[in-house]
Structure formats: C-alpha cells, structure tokens
Protein backbone atom coordinates (compact mmCIF):
# COMPACT_ATOMS: atom_id res chain seq x y z
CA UNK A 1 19.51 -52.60 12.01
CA UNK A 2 21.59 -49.89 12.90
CA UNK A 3 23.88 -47.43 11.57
CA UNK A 4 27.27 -48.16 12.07
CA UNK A 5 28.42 -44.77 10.92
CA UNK A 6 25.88 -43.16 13.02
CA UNK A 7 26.49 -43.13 16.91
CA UNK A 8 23.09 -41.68 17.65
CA UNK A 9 21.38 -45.21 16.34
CA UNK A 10 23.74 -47.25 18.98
CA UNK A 11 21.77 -48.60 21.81
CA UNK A 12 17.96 -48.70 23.22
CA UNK A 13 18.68 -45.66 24.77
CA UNK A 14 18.18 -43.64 21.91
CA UNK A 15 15.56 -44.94 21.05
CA UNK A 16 13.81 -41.54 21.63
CA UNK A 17 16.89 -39.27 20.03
CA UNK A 18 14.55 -38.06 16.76
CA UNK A 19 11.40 -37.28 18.91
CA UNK A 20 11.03 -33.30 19.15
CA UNK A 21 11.30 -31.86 22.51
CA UNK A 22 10.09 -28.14 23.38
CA UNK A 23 12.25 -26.50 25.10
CA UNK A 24 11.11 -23.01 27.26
CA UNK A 25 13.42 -19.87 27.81
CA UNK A 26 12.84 -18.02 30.97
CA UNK A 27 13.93 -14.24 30.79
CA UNK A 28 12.59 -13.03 33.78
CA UNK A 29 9.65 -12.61 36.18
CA UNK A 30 7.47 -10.43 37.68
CA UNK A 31 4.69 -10.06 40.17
CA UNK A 32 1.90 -6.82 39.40
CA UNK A 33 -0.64 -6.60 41.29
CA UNK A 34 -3.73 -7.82 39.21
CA UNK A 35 -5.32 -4.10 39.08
CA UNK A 36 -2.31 -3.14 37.62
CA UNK A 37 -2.37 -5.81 34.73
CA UNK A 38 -5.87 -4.28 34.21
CA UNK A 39 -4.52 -0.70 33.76
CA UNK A 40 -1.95 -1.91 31.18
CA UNK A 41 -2.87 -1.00 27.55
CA UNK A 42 -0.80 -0.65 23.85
CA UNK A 43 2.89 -0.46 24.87
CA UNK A 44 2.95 -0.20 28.26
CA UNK A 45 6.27 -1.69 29.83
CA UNK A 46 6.19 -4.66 32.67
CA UNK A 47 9.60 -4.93 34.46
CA UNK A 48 11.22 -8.17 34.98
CA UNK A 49 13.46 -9.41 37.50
CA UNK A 50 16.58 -9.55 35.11
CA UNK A 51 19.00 -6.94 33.32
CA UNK A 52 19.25 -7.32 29.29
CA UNK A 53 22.70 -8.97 30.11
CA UNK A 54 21.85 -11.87 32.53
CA UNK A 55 21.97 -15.25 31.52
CA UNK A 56 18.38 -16.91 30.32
CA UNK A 57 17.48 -20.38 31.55
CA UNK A 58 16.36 -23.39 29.49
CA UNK A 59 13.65 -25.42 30.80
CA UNK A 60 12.20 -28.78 29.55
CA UNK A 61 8.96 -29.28 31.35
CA UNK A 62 9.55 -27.45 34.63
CA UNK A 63 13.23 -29.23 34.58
CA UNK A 64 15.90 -27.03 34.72
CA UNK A 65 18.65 -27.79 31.50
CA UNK A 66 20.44 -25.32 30.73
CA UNK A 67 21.53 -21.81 31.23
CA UNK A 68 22.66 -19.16 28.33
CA UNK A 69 22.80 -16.13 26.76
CA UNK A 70 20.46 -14.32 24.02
CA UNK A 71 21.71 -13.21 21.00
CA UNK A 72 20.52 -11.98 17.29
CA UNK A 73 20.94 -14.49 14.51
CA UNK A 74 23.13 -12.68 11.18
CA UNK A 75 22.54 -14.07 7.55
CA UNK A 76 19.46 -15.34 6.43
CA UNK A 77 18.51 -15.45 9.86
CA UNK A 78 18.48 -11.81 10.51
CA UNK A 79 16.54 -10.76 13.52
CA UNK A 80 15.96 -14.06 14.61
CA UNK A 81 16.73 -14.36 18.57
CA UNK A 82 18.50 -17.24 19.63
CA UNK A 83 20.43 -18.95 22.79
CA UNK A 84 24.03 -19.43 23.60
CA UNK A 85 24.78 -22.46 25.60
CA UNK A 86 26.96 -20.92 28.90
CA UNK A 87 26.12 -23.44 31.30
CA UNK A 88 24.38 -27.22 31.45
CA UNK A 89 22.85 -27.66 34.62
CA UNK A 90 23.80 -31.54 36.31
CA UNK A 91 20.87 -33.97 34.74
CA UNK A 92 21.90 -36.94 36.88
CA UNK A 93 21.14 -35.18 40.19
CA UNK A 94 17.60 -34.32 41.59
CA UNK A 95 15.91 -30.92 41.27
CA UNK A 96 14.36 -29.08 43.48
C-alpha cells in the first residue's frame, strides 16, 4: 500500500523512482591523432574542447539531461567534485 505522506510512492509511474541510475558528465572532447596518443606518457596534457568555466553536460545513456557547472564539495566532503544544476534540457521532446 502506499505512503500517504510520501508523494514519490503515488502512482505506477514510480514504480522505478528507487532504482539507481548512472548518470555521465561530459567535460569536453578531443580528437589526437592516434600516433599522438602513442607519444603521450606520465603527465602529458590532452586539450579539450572546453574552458575550465563552461558548463558540463549530464548524460543518461547517450540522452542528453542536464547541463551544469563543476564545483569542489567543502566539509567532510573536501575535494570532492560535484555538479551544479544550471539548465534541464526538455525530456518530453525528441533528441537528436
């Protein structure tokens, strides 16, 4: 039966709402050239397509959810990157 007090228990829909979903965060791309990925060793540097202060984008599968920005977790947490929500991306319409 469910929860009254809890709205996440309402309806068949969420059904799914405690099943763990991984979510990927792209920070940028690049394209070497594969002799150059061969050359690479101990700290060498690959450049991406993005600046430090662009916004990172949240992908479920290859979907498209969200957009944000990175930032360091304080406390406990210290060091710990995480993502601020900026932007959700329309889930109703169809991606490309």
């Amino acid at each position: 039966m469910p929860d009254a007090s809890n709205p996440v228990d309402e309806g068949p829909a969420n059904v799914f709402s405690t099943v763990p979903v991984e979510i990927t965060i792209s920070v940028g791309k690049t394209r070497p050239m594969i002799k150059d990925l061969l050359n690479m060793g101990e700290n060498a540097v690959l450049p991406l397509d993005r600046r430090v202060e662009d916004p990172v984008e949240l992908y479920v599968g290859d979907h498209l959810i969200a957009r944000g920005e990175l930032e360091e977790l304080d406390g406990e947490q210290a060091g710990q990157l995480a993502v601020r929500l900026t932007e959700i991306a329309d889930l109703k319409s169809p991606q490309k």
